[in-house]
N, C-alpha and C. Protein backbone atom coordinates (compact mmCIF):
# COMPACT_ATOMS: atom_id res chain seq x y z
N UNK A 1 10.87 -43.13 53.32
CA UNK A 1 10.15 -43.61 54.49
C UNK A 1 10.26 -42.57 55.60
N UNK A 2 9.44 -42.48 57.09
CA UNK A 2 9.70 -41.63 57.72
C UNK A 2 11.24 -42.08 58.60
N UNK A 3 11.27 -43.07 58.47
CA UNK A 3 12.68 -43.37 58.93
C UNK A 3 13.40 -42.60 58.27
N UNK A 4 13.85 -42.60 56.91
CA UNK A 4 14.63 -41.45 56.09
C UNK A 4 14.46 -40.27 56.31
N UNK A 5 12.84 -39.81 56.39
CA UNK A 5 12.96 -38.39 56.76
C UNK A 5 13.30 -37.71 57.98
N UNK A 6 13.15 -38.67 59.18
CA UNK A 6 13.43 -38.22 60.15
C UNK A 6 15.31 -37.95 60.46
N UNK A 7 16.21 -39.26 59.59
CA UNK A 7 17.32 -39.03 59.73
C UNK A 7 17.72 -37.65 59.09
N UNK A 8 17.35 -37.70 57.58
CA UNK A 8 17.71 -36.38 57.01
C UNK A 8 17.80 -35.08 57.69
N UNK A 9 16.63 -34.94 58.13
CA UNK A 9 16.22 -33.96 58.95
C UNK A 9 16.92 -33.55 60.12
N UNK A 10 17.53 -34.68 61.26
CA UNK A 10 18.58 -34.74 61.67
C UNK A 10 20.20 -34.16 61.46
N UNK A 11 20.48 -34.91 59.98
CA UNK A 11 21.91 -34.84 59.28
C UNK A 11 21.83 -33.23 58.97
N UNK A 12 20.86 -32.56 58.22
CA UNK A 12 21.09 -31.22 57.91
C UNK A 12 20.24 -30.41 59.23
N UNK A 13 20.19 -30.49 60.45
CA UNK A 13 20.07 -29.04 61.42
C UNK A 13 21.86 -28.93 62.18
N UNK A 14 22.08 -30.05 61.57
CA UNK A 14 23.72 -29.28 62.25
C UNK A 14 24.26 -28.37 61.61
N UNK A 15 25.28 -27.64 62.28
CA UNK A 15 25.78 -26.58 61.72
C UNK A 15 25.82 -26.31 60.87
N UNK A 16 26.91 -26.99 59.82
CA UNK A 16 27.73 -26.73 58.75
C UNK A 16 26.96 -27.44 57.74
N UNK A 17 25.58 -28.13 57.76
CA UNK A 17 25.27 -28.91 56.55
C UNK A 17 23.93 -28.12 55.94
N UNK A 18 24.24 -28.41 54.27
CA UNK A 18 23.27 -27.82 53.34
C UNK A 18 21.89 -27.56 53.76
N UNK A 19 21.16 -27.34 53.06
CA UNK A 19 19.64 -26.98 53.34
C UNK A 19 18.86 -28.48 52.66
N UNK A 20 19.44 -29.07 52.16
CA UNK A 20 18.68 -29.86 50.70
C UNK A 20 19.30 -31.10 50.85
N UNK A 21 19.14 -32.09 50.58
CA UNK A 21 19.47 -33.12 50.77
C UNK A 21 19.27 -34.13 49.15
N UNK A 22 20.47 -34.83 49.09
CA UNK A 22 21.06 -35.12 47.69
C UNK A 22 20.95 -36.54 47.38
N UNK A 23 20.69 -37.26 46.48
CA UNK A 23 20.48 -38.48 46.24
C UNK A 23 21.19 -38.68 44.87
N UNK A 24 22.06 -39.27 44.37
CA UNK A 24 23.14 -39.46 43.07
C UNK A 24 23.07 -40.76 42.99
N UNK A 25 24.05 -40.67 41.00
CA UNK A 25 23.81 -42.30 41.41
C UNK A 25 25.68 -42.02 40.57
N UNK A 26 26.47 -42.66 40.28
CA UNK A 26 27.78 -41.93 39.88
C UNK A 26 28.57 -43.85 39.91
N UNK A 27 29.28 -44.06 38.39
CA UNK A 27 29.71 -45.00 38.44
C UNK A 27 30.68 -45.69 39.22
N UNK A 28 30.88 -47.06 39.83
CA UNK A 28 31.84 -47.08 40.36
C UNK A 28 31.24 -48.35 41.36
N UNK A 29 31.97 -48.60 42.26
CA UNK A 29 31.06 -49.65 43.11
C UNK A 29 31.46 -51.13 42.56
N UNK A 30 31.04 -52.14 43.28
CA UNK A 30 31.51 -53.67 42.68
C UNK A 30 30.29 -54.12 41.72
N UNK A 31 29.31 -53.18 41.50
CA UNK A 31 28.39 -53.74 40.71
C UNK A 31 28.10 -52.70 39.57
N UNK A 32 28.41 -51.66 39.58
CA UNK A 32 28.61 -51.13 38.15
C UNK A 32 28.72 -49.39 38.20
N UNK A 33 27.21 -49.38 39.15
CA UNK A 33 26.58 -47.87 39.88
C UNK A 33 26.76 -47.93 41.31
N UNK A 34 26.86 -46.24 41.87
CA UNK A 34 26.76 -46.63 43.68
C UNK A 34 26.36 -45.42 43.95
N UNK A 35 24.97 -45.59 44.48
CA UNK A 35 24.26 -44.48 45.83
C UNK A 35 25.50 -43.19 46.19
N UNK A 36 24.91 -41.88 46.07
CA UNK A 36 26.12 -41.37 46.67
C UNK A 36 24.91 -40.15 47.15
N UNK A 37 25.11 -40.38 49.11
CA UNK A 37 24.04 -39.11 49.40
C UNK A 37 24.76 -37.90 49.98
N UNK A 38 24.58 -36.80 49.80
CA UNK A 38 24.96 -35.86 50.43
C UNK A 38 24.11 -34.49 50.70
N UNK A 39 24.57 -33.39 51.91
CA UNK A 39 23.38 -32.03 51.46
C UNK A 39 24.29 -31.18 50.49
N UNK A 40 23.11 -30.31 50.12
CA UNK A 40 23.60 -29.23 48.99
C UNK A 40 23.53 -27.99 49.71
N UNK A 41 23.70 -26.76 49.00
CA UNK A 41 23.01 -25.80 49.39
C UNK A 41 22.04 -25.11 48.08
N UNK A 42 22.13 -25.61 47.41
CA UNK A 42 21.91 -24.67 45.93
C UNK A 42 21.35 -25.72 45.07
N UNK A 43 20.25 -25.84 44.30
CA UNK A 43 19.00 -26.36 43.19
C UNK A 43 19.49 -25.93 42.20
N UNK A 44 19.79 -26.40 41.13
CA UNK A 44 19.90 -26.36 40.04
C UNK A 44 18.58 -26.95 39.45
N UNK A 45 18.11 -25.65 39.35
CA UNK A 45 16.75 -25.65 38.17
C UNK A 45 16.76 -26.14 36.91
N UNK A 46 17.91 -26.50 35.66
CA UNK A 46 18.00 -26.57 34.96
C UNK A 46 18.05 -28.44 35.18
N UNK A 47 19.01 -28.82 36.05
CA UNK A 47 19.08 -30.22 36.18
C UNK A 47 18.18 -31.22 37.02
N UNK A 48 17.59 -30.45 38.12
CA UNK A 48 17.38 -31.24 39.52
C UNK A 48 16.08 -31.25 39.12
N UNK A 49 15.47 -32.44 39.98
CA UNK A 49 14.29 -32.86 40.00
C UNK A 49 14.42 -32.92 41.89
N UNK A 50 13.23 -31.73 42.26
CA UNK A 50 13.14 -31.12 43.59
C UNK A 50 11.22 -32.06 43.88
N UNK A 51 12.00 -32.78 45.32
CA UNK A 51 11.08 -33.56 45.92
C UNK A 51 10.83 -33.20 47.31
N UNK A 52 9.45 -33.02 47.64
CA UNK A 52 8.72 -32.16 49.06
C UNK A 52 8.87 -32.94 49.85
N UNK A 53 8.42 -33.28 50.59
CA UNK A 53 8.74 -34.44 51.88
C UNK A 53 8.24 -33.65 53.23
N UNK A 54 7.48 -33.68 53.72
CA UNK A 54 7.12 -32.62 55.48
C UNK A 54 8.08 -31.59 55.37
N UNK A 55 8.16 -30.71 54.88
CA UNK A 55 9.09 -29.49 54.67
C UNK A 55 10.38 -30.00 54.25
N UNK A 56 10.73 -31.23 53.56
CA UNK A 56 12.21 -31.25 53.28
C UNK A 56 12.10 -31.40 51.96
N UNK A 57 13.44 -31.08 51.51
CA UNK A 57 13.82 -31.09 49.81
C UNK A 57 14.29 -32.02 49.49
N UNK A 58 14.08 -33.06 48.73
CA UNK A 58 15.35 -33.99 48.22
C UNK A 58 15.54 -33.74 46.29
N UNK A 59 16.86 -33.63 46.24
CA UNK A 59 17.60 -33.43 45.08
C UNK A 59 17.64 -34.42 44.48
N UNK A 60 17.31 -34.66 43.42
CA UNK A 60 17.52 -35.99 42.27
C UNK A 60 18.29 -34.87 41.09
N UNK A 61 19.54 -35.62 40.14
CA UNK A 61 19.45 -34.73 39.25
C UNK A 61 18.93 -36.07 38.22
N UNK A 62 18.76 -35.18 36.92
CA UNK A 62 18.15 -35.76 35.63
C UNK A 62 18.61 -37.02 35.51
N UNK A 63 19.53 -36.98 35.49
CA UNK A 63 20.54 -38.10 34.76
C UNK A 63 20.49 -39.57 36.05
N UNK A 64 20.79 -39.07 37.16
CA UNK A 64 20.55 -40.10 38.47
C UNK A 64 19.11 -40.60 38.48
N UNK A 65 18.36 -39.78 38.30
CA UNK A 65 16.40 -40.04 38.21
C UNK A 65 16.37 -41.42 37.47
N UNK A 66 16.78 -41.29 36.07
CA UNK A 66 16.64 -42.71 34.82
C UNK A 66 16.70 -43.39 35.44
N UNK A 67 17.56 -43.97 36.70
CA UNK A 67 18.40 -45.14 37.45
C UNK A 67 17.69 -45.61 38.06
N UNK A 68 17.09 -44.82 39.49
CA UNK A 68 16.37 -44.84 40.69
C UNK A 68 14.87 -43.89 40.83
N UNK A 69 14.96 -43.91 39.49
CA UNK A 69 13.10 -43.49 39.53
C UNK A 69 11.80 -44.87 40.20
N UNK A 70 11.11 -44.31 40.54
CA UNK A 70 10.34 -45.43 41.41
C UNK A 70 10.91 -46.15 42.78
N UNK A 71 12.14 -45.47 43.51
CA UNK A 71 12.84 -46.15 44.22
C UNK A 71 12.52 -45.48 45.49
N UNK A 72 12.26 -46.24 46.36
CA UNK A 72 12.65 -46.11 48.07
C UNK A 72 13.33 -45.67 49.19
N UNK A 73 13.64 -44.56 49.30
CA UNK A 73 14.84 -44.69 50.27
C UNK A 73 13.99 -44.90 51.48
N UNK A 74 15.12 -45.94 52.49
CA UNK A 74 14.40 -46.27 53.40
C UNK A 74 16.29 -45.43 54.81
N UNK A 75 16.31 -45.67 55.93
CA UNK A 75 16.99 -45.52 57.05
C UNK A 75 17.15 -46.44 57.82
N UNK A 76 18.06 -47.32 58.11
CA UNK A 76 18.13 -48.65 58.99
C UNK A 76 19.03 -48.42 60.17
N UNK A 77 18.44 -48.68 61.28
CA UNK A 77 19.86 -48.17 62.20
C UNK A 77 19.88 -50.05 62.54
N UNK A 78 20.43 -50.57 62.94
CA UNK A 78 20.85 -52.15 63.04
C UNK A 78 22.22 -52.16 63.99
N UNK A 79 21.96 -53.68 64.60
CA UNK A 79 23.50 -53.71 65.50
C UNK A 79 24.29 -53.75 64.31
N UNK A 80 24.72 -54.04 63.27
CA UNK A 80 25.86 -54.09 62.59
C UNK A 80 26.10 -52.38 62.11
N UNK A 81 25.34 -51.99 62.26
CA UNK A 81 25.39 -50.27 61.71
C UNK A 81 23.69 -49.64 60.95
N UNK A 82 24.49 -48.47 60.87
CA UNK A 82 23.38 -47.44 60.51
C UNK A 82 23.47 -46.85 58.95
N UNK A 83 22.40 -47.09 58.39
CA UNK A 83 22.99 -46.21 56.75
C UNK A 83 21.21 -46.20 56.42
N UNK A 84 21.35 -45.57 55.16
CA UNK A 84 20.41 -45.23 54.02
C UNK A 84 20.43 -46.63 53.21
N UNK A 85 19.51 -47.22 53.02
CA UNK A 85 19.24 -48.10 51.74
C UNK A 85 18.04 -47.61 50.81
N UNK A 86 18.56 -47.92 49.72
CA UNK A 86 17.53 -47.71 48.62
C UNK A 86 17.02 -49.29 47.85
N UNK A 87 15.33 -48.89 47.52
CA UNK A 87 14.45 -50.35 47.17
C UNK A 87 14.39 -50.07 45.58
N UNK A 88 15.49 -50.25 45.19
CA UNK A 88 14.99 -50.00 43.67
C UNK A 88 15.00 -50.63 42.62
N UNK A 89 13.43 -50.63 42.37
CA UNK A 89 12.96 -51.80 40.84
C UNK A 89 13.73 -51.79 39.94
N UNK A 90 14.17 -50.87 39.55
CA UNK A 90 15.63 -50.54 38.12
C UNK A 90 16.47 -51.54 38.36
N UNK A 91 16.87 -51.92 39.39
CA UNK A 91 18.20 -52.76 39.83
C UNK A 91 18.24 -54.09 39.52
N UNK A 92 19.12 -54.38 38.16
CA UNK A 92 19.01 -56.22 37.97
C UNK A 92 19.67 -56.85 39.16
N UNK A 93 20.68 -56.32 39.15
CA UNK A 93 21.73 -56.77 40.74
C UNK A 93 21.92 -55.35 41.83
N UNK A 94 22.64 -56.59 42.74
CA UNK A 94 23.32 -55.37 43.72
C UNK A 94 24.32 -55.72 44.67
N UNK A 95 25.32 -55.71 44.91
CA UNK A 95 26.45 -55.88 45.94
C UNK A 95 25.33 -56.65 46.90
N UNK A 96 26.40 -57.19 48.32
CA UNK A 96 25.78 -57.57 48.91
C UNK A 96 25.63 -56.44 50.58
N UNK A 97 26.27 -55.57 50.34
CA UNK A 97 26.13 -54.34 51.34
C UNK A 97 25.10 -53.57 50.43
N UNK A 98 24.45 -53.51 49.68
CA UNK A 98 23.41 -52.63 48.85
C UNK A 98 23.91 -51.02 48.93
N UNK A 99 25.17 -51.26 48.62
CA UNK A 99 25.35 -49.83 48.02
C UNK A 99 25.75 -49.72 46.38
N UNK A 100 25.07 -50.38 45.89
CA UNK A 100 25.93 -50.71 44.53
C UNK A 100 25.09 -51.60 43.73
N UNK A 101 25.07 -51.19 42.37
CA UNK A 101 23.58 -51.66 41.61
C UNK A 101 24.11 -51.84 40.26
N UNK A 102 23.19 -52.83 39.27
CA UNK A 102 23.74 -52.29 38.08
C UNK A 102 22.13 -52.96 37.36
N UNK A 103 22.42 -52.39 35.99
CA UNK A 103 20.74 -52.26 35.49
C UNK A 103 21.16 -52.84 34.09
């Protein structure tokens, strides 16, 4: 969403953060899988699936794609807090903080 892109865009012009921006999915969580975002600096051509966005990159690798292919990231800032959520059809369940999925 442009909510997402605008945060991203944000998170990496500071100093010290990657060029690329990372989307994982890595076991663990109360529901089986859990979201894990971070920047990169470096594409792995062999693994990553590289997504355009108004001049930004987002990183999927192969294996995370199967999970959250067709999925949403959206940006919520809210009085209870601020995070990344993802809308994704793959997901039979999900925690009730939606960081955490299982298929």
């Amino acid at each position: 969403t442009d909510n997402a892109i605008k945060q991203i865009n944000h998170l990496l012009s500071s100093k010290d953060k990657g060029s690329f921006f990372r989307i994982a999915i890595k076991g663990g969580g109360c529901s089986g899988f859990q979201y894990v975002f971070k920047s990169e600096n470096v594409i792995n051509e062999s693994k990553d699936h590289v997504f355009n966005f108004k001049d930004l990159q987002i990183l999927i690798d192969k294996n995370s794609m199967t999970f959250i292919n067709e999925s949403e990231l959206d940006y919520k800032d809210e009085l209870i807090g601020s995070s990344f959520s993802i809308s994704n059809p793959n997901a039979k369940n999900s925690c009730g903080c939606g960081t955490s999925f299982s298929v």
